[in-house]
C-alpha atoms as a PDB file:
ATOM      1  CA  UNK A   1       4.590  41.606  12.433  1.00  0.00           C
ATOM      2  CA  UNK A   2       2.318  44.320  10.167  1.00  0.00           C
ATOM      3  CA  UNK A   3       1.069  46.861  12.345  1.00  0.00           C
ATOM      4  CA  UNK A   4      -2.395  47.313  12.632  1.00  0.00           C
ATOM      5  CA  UNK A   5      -4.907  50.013  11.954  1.00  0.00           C
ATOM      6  CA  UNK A   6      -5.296  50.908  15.511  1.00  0.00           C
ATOM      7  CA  UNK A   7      -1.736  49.288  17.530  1.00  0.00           C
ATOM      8  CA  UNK A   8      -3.893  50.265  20.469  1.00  0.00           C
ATOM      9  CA  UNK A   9      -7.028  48.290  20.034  1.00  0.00           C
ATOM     10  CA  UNK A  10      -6.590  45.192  17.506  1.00  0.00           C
ATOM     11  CA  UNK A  11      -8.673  41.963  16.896  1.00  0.00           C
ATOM     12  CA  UNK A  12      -5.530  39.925  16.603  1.00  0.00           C
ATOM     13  CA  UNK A  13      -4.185  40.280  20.323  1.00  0.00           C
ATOM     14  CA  UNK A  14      -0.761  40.928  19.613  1.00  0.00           C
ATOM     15  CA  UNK A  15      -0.812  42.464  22.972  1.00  0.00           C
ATOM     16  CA  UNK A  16      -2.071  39.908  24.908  1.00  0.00           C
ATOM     17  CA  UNK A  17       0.445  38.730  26.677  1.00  0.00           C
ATOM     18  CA  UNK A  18       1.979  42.304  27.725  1.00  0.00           C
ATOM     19  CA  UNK A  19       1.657  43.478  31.393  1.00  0.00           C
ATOM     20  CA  UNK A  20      -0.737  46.232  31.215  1.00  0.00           C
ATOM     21  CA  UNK A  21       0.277  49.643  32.801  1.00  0.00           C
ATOM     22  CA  UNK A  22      -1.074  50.656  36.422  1.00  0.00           C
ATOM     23  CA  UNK A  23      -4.650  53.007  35.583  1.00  0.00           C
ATOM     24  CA  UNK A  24      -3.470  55.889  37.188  1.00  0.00           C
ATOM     25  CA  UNK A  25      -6.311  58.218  39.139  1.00  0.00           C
ATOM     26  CA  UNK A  26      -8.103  60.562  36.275  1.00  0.00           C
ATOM     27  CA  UNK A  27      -8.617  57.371  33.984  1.00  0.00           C
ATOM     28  CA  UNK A  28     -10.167  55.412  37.163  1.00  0.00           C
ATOM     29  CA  UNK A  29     -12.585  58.567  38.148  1.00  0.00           C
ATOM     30  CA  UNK A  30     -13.055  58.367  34.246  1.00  0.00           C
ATOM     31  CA  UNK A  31     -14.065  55.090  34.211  1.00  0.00           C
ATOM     32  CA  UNK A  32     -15.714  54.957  37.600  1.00  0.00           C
ATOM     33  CA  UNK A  33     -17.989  58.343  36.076  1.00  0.00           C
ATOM     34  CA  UNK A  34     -19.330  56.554  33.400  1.00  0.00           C
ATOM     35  CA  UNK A  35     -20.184  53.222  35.062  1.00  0.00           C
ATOM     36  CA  UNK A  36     -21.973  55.269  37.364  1.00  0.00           C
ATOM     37  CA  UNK A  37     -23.928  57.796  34.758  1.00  0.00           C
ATOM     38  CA  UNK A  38     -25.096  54.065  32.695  1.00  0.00           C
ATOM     39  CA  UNK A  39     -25.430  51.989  35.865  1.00  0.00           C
ATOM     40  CA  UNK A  40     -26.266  53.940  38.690  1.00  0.00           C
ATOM     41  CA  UNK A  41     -23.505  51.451  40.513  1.00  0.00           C
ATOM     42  CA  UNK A  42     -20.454  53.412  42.551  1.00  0.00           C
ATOM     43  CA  UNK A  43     -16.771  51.797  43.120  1.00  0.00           C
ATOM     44  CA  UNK A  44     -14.762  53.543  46.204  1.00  0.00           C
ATOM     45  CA  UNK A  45     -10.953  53.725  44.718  1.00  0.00           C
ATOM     46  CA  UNK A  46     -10.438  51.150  47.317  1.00  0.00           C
ATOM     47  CA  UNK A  47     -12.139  48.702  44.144  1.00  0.00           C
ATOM     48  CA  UNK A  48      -9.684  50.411  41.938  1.00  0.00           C
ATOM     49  CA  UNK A  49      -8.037  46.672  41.413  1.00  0.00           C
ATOM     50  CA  UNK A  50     -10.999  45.392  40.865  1.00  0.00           C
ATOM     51  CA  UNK A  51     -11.926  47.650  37.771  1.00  0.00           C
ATOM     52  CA  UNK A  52      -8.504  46.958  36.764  1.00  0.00           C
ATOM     53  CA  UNK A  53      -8.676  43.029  36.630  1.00  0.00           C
ATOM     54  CA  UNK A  54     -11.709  42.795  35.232  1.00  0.00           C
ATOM     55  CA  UNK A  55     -11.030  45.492  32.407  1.00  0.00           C
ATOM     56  CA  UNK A  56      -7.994  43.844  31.848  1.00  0.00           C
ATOM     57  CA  UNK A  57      -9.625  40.608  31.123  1.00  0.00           C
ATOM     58  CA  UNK A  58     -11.538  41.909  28.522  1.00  0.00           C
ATOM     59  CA  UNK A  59      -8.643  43.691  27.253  1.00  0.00           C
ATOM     60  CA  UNK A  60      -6.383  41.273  26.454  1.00  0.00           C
ATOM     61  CA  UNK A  61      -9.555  39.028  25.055  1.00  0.00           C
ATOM     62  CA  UNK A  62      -9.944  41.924  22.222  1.00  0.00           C
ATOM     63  CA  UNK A  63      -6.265  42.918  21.732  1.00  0.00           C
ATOM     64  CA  UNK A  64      -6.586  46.127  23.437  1.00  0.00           C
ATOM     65  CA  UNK A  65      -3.186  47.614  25.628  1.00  0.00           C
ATOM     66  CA  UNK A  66      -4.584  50.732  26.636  1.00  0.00           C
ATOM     67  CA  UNK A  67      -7.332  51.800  28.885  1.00  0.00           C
ATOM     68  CA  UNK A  68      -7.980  55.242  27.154  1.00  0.00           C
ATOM     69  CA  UNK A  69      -8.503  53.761  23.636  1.00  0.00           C
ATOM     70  CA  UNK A  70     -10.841  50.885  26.004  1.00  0.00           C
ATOM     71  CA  UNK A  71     -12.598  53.661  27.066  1.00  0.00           C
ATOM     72  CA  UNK A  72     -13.021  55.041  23.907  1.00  0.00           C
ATOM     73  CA  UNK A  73     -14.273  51.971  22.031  1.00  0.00           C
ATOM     74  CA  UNK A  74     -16.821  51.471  24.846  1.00  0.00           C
ATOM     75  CA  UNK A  75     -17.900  54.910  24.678  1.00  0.00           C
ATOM     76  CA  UNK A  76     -17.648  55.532  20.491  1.00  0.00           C
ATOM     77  CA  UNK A  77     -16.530  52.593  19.177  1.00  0.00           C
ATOM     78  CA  UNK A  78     -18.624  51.125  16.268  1.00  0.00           C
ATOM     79  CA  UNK A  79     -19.570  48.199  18.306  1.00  0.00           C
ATOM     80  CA  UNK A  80     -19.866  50.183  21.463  1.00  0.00           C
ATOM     81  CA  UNK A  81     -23.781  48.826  22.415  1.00  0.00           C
ATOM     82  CA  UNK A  82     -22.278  44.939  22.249  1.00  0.00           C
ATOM     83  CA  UNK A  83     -18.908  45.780  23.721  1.00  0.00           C
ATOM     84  CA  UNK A  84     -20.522  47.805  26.415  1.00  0.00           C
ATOM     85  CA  UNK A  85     -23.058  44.905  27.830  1.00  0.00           C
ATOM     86  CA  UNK A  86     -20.249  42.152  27.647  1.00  0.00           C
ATOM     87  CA  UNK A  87     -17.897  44.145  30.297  1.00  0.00           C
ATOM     88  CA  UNK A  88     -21.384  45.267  32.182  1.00  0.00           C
ATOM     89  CA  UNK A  89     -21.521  41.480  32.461  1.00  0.00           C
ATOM     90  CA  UNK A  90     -17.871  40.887  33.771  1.00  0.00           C
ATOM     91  CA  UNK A  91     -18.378  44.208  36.235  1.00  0.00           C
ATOM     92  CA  UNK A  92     -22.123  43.291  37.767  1.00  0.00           C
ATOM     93  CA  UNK A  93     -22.555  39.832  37.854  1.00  0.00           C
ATOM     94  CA  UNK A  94     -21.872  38.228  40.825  1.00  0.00           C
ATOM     95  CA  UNK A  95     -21.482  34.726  42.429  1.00  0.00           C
ATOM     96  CA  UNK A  96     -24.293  33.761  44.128  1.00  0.00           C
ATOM     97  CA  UNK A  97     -26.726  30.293  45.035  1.00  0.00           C
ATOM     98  CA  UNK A  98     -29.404  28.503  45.483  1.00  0.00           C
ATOM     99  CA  UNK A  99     -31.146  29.771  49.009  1.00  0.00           C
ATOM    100  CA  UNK A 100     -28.197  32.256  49.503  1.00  0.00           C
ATOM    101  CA  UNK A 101     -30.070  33.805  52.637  1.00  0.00           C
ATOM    102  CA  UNK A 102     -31.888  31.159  54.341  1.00  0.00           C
ATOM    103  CA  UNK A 103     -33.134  33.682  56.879  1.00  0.00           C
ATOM    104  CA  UNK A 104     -34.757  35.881  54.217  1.00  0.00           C
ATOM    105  CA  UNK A 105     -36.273  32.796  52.458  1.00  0.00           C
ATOM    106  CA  UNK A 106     -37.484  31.470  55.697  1.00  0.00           C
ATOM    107  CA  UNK A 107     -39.366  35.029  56.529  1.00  0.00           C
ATOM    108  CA  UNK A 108     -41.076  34.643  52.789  1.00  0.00           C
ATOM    109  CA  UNK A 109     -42.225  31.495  53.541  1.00  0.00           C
ATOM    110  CA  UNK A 110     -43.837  32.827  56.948  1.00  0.00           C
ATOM    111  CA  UNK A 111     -45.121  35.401  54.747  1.00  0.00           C
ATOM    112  CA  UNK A 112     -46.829  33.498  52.138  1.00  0.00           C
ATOM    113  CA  UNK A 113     -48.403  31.175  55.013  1.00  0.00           C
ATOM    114  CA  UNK A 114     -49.773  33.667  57.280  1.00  0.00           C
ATOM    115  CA  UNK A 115     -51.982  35.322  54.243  1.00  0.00           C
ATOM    116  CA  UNK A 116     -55.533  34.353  54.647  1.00  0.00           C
ATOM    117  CA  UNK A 117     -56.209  31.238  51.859  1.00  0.00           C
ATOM    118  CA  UNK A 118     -59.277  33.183  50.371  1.00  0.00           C
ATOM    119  CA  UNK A 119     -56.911  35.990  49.562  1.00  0.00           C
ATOM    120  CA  UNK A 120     -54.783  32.984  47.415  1.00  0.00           C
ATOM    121  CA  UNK A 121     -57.165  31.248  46.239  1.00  0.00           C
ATOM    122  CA  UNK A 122     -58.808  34.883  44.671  1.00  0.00           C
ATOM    123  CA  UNK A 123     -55.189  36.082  42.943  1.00  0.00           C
ATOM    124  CA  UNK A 124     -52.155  34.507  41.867  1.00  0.00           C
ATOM    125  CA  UNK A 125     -49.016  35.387  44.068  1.00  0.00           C
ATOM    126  CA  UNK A 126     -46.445  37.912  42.267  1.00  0.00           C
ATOM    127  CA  UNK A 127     -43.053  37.765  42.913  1.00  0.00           C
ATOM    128  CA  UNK A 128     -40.188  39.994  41.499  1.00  0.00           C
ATOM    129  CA  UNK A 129     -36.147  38.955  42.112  1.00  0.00           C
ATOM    130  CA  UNK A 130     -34.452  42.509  41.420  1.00  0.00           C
ATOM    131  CA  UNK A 131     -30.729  41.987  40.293  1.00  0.00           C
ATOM    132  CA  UNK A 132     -31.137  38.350  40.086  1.00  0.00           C
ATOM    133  CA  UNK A 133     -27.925  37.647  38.309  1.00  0.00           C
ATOM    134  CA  UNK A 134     -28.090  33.957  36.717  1.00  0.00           C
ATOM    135  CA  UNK A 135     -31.586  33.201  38.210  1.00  0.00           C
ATOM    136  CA  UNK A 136     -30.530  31.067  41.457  1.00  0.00           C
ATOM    137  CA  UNK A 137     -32.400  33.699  43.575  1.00  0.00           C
ATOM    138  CA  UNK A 138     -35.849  33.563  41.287  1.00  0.00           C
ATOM    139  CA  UNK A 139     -36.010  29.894  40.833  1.00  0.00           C
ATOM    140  CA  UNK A 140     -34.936  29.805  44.923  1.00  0.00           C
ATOM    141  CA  UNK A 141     -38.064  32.140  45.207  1.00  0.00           C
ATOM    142  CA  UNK A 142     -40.032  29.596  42.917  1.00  0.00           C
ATOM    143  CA  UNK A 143     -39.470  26.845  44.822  1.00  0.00           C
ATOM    144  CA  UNK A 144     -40.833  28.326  48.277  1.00  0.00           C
ATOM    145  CA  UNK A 145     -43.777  29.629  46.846  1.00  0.00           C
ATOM    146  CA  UNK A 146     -44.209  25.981  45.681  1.00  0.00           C
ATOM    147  CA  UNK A 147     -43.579  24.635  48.686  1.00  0.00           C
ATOM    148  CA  UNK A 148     -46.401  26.928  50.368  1.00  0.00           C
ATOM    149  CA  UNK A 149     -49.056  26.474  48.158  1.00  0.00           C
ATOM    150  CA  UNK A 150     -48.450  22.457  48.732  1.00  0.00           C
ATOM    151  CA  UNK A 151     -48.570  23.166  52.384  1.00  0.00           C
ATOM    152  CA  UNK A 152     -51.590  25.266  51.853  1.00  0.00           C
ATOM    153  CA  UNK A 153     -53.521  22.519  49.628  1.00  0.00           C
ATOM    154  CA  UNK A 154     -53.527  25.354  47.317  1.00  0.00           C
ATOM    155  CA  UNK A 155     -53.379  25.432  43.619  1.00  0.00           C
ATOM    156  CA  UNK A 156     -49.659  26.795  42.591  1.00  0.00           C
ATOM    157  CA  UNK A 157     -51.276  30.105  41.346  1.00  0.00           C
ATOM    158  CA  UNK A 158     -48.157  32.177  41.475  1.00  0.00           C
ATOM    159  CA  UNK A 159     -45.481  33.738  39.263  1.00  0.00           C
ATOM    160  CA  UNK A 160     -41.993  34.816  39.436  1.00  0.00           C
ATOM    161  CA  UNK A 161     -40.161  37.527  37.499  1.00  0.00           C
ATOM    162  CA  UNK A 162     -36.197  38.025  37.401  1.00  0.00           C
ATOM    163  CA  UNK A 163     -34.301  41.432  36.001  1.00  0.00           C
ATOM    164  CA  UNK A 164     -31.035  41.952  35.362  1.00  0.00           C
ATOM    165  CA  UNK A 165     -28.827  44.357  33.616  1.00  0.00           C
ATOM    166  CA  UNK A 166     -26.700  41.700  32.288  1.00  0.00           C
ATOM    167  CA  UNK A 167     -28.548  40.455  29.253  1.00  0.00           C
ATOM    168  CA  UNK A 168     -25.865  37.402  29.109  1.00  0.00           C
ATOM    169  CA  UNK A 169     -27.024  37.146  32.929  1.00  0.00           C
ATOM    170  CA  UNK A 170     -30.490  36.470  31.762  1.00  0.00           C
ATOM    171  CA  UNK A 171     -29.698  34.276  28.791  1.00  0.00           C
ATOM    172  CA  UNK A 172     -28.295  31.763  31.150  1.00  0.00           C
ATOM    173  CA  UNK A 173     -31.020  32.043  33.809  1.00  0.00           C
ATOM    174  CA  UNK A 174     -33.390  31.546  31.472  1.00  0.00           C
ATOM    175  CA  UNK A 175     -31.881  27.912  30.418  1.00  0.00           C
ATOM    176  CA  UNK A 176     -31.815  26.653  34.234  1.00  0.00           C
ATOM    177  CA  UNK A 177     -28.730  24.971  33.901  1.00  0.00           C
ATOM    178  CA  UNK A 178     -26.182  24.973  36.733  1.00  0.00           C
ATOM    179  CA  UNK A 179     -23.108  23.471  37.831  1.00  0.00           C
ATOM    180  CA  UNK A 180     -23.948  21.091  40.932  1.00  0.00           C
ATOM    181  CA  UNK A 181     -22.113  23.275  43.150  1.00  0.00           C
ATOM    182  CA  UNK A 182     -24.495  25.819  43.252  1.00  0.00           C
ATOM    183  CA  UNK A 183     -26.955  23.455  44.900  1.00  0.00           C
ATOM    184  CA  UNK A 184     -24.847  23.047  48.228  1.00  0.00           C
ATOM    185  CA  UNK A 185     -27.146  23.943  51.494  1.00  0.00           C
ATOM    186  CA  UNK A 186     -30.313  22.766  49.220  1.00  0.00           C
ATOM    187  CA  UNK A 187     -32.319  20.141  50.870  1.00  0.00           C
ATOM    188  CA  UNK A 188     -32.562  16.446  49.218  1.00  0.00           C
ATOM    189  CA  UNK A 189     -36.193  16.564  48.614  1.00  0.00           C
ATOM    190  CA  UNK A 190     -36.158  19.914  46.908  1.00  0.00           C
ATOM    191  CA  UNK A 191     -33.216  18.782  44.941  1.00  0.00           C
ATOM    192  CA  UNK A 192     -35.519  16.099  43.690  1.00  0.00           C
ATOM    193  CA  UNK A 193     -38.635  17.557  43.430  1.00  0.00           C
ATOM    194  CA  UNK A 194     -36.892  20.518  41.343  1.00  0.00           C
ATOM    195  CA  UNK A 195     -34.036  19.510  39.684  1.00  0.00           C
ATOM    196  CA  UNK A 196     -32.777  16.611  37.203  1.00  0.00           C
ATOM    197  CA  UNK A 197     -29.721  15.729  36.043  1.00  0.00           C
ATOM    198  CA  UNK A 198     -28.673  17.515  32.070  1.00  0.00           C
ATOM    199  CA  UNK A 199     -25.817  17.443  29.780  1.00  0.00           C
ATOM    200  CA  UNK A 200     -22.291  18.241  30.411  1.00  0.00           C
ATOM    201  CA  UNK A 201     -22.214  17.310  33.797  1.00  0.00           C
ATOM    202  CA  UNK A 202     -25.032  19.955  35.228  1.00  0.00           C
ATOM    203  CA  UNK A 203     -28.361  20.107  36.717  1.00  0.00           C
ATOM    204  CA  UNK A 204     -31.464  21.606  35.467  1.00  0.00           C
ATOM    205  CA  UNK A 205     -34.481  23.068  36.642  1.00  0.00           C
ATOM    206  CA  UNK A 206     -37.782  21.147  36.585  1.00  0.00           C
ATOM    207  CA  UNK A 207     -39.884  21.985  33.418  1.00  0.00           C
ATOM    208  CA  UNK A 208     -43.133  22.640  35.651  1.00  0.00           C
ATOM    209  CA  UNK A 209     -40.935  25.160  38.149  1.00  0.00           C
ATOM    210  CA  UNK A 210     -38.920  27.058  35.037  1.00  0.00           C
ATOM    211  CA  UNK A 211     -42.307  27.913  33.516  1.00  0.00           C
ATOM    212  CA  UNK A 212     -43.506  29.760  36.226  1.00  0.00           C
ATOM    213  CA  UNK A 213     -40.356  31.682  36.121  1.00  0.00           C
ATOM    214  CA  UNK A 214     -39.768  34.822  33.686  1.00  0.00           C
ATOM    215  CA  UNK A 215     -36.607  36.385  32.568  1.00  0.00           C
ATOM    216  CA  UNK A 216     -36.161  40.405  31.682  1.00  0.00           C
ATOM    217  CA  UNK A 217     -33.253  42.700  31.241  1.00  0.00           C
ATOM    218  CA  UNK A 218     -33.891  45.936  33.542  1.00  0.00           C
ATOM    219  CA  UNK A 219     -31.149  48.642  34.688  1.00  0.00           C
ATOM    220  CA  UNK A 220     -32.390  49.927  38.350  1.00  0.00           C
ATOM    221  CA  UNK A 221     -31.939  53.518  36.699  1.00  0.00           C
ATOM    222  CA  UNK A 222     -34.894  52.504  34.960  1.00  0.00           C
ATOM    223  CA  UNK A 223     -37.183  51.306  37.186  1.00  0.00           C
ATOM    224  CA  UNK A 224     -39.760  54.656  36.575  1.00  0.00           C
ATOM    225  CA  UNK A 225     -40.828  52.324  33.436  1.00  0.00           C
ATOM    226  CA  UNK A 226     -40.364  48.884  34.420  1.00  0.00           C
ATOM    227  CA  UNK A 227     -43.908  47.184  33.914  1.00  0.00           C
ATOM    228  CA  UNK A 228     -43.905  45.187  37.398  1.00  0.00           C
ATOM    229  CA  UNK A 229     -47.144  46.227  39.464  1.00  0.00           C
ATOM    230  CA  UNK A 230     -48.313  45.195  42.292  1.00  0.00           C
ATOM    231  CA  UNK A 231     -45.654  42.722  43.223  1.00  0.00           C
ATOM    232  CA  UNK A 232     -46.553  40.540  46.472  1.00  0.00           C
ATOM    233  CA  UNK A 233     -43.079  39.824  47.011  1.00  0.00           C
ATOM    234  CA  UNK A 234     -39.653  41.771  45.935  1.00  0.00           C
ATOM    235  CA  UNK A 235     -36.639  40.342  47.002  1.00  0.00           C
ATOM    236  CA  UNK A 236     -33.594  42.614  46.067  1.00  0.00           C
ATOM    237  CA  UNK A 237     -30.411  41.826  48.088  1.00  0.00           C
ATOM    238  CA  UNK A 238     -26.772  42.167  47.494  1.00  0.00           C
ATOM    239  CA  UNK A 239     -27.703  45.312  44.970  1.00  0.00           C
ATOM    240  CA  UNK A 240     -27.957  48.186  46.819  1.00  0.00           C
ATOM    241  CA  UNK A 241     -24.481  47.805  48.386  1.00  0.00           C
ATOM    242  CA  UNK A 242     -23.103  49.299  45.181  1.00  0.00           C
ATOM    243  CA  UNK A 243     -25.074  52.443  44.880  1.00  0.00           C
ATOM    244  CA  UNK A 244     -24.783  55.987  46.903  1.00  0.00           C
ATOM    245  CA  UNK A 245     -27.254  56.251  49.443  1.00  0.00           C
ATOM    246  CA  UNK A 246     -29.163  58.681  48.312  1.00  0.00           C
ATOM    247  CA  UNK A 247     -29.857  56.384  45.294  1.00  0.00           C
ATOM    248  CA  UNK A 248     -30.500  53.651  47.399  1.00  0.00           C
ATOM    249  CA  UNK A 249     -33.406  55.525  48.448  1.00  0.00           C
ATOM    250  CA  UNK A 250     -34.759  56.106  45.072  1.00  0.00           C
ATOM    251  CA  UNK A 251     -34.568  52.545  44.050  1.00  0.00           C
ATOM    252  CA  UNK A 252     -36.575  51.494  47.051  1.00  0.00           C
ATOM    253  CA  UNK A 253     -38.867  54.011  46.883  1.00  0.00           C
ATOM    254  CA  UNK A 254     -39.445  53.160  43.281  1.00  0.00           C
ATOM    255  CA  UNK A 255     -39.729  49.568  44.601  1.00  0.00           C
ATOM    256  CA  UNK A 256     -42.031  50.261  47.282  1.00  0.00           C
ATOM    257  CA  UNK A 257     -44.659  52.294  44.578  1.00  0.00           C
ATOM    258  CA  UNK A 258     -44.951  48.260  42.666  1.00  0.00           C
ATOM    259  CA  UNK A 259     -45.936  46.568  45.843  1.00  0.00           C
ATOM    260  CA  UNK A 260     -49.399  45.479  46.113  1.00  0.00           C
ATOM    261  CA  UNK A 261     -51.319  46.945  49.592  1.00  0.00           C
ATOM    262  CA  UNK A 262     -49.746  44.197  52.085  1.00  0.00           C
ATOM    263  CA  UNK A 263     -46.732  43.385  50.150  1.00  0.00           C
ATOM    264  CA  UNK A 264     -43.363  42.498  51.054  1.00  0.00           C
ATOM    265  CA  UNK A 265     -39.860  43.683  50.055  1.00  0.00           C
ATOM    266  CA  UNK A 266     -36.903  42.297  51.175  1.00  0.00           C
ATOM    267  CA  UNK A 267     -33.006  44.198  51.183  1.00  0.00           C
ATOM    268  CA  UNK A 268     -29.612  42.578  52.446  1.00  0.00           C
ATOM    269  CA  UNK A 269     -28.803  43.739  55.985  1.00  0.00           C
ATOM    270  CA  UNK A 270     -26.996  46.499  55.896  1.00  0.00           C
ATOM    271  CA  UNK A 271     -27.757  47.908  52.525  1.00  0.00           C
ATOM    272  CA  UNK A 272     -30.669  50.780  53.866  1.00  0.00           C
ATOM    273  CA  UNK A 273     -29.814  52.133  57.364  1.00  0.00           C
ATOM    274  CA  UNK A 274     -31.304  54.994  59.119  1.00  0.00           C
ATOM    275  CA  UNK A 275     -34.342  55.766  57.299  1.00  0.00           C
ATOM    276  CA  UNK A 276     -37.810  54.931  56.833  1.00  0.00           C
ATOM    277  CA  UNK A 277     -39.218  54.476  53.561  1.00  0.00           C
ATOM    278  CA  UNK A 278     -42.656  55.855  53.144  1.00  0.00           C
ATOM    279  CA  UNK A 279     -45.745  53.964  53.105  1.00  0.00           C
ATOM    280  CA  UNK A 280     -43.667  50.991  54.360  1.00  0.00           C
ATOM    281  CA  UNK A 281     -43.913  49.104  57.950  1.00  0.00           C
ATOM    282  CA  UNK A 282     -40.771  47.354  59.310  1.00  0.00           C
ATOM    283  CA  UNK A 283     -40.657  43.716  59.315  1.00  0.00           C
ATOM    284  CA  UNK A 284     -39.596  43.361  63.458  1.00  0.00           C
ATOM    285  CA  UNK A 285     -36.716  40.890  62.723  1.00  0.00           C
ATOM    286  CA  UNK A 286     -32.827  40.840  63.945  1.00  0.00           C
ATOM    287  CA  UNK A 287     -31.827  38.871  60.785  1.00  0.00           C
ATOM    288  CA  UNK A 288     -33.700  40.470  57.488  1.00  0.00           C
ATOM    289  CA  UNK A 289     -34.101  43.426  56.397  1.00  0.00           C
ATOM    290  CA  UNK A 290     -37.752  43.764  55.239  1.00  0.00           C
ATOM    291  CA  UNK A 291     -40.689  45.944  55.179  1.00  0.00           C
ATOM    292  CA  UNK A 292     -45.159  45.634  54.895  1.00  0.00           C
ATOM    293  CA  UNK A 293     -46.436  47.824  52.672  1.00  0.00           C
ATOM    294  CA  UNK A 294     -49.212  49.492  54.455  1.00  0.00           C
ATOM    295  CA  UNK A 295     -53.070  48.680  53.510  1.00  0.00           C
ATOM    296  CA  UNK A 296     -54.665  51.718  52.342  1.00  0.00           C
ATOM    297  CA  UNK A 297     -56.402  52.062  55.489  1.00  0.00           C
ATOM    298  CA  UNK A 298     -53.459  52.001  57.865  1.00  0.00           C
ATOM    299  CA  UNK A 299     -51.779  55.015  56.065  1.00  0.00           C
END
């Protein structure tokens, strides 16, 4: 066989099928240093294998035996930007479902009910899914708000926004197309109110529910400059878990400034402990982890 420009990094995969070598300590604080400078996102060595598999993956998908010259493509390489967001994909996105936390959709829906009906009738409900992945948790979001409003013999006056950082994340949650698997746990009549059946053996989302539900690509790191304002509703669970805590704290405090007076956010258990963000009231619940933004005159 010829040998290659680079033996270390080749398009043909001659080295695909080679065991690759154990990444030894200074390449994983290497590696784990710049996913957290781009990302914000942490991984304890204890998710040492983890990094491992899933650059490994990749690896032997581009003909590449060595995690330096990996690094080095990702970091340099003349496709760097593309390479980069294809293993941000494989690292960040994770598997997830329709109504994933039925206690924290349950507590949105006793949210959206208890407003007073002037108050909906006067401005259209905003919601925001932070790290929504492949969009289960926006269209889930979608759905309740739908639900409400019907309850309410309300107009559906209400909007839903998803971010990501994977942009191949977003390119599938913006075509509402799922495997049926990922509706297990949703009710029949929402499963026929909101989704039909599509090509290659999948489900789709109803044309009148996707349209009220947007799709952007957003890194957390960012969130200074996102463009959401106030949001009735941010749901952002199963994201924090990966950041330090003192950057937890940033990102909710960032999240907190884009409520609207009244608003609600919504964290996985565990992800914030032992601290009060400011200008926030706790939710009093055993099961979510949520907080009121305060009116203006409650501060």
């Amino acid at each position: 066989m010829a040998q290659t420009h680079n033996p270390l990094c080749t398009a043909e995969g001659i080295w695909s099928l080679r065991r690759l070598p154990d990444m030894d300590e200074a390449q994983f604080s290497q590696w784990q240093a710049l996913l957290e400078h781009r990302t914000g996102m942490t991984l304890s060595f204890e998710r040492r294998s983890f990094l491992e598999t899933n650059l490994g993956i990749r690896m032997r998908e581009i003909g590449c035996s060595s995690y330096q010259a990996y690094y080095e493509q990702i970091v340099s390489g003349p496709d760097a930007v593309r390479e980069w967001s294809t293993l941000v994909d494989r690292l960040t996105v994770q598997e997830t479902r329709f109504f994933r936390d039925p206690d924290a959709f349950r507590l949105v829906s006793d949210y959206i009910l208890t407003r007073p009906r002037e108050q909906l009738r006067r401005r259209p409900l905003e919601a925001w899914s932070v790290g929504c992945s492949t969009g289960e948790e926006p269209y889930t979001l979608a759905m309740i708000l739908n639900e409400c409003m019907t309850e309410l013999a309300l107009p559906p006056l209400f909007g839903v926004t998803g971010s990501d950082i994977s942009k191949p994340a977003i390119d599938k949650a913006r075509r509402g197309q799922f495997n049926p698997r990922k509706l297990l746990g949703v009710a029949e009549d929402l499963k026929t109110r909101y989704f039909h059946p599509s090509e290659r053996n999948t489900v789709e989302i109803a044309n009148g529910l996707r349209d009220r539900v947007c799709f952007t690509r957003l890194n957390v790191l960012d969130l200074a400059d996102a463009p959401m304002h106030g949001m009735n509703i941010i749901f952002c669970q199963n994201l924090l878990i990966y950041f330090r805590r003192w950057r937890r704290r940033e990102i909710v405090k960032r999240l907190a400034e884009r409520l609207a007076p009244g608003g609600l956010l919504v964290l996985g258990q565990g992800e914030l402990t032992d601290w009060q963000p400011p200008g926030l009231q706790r939710v009093p619940s055993e099961h979510v982890l949520a907080w009121i933004k305060r009116q203006a005159d409650d501060e």
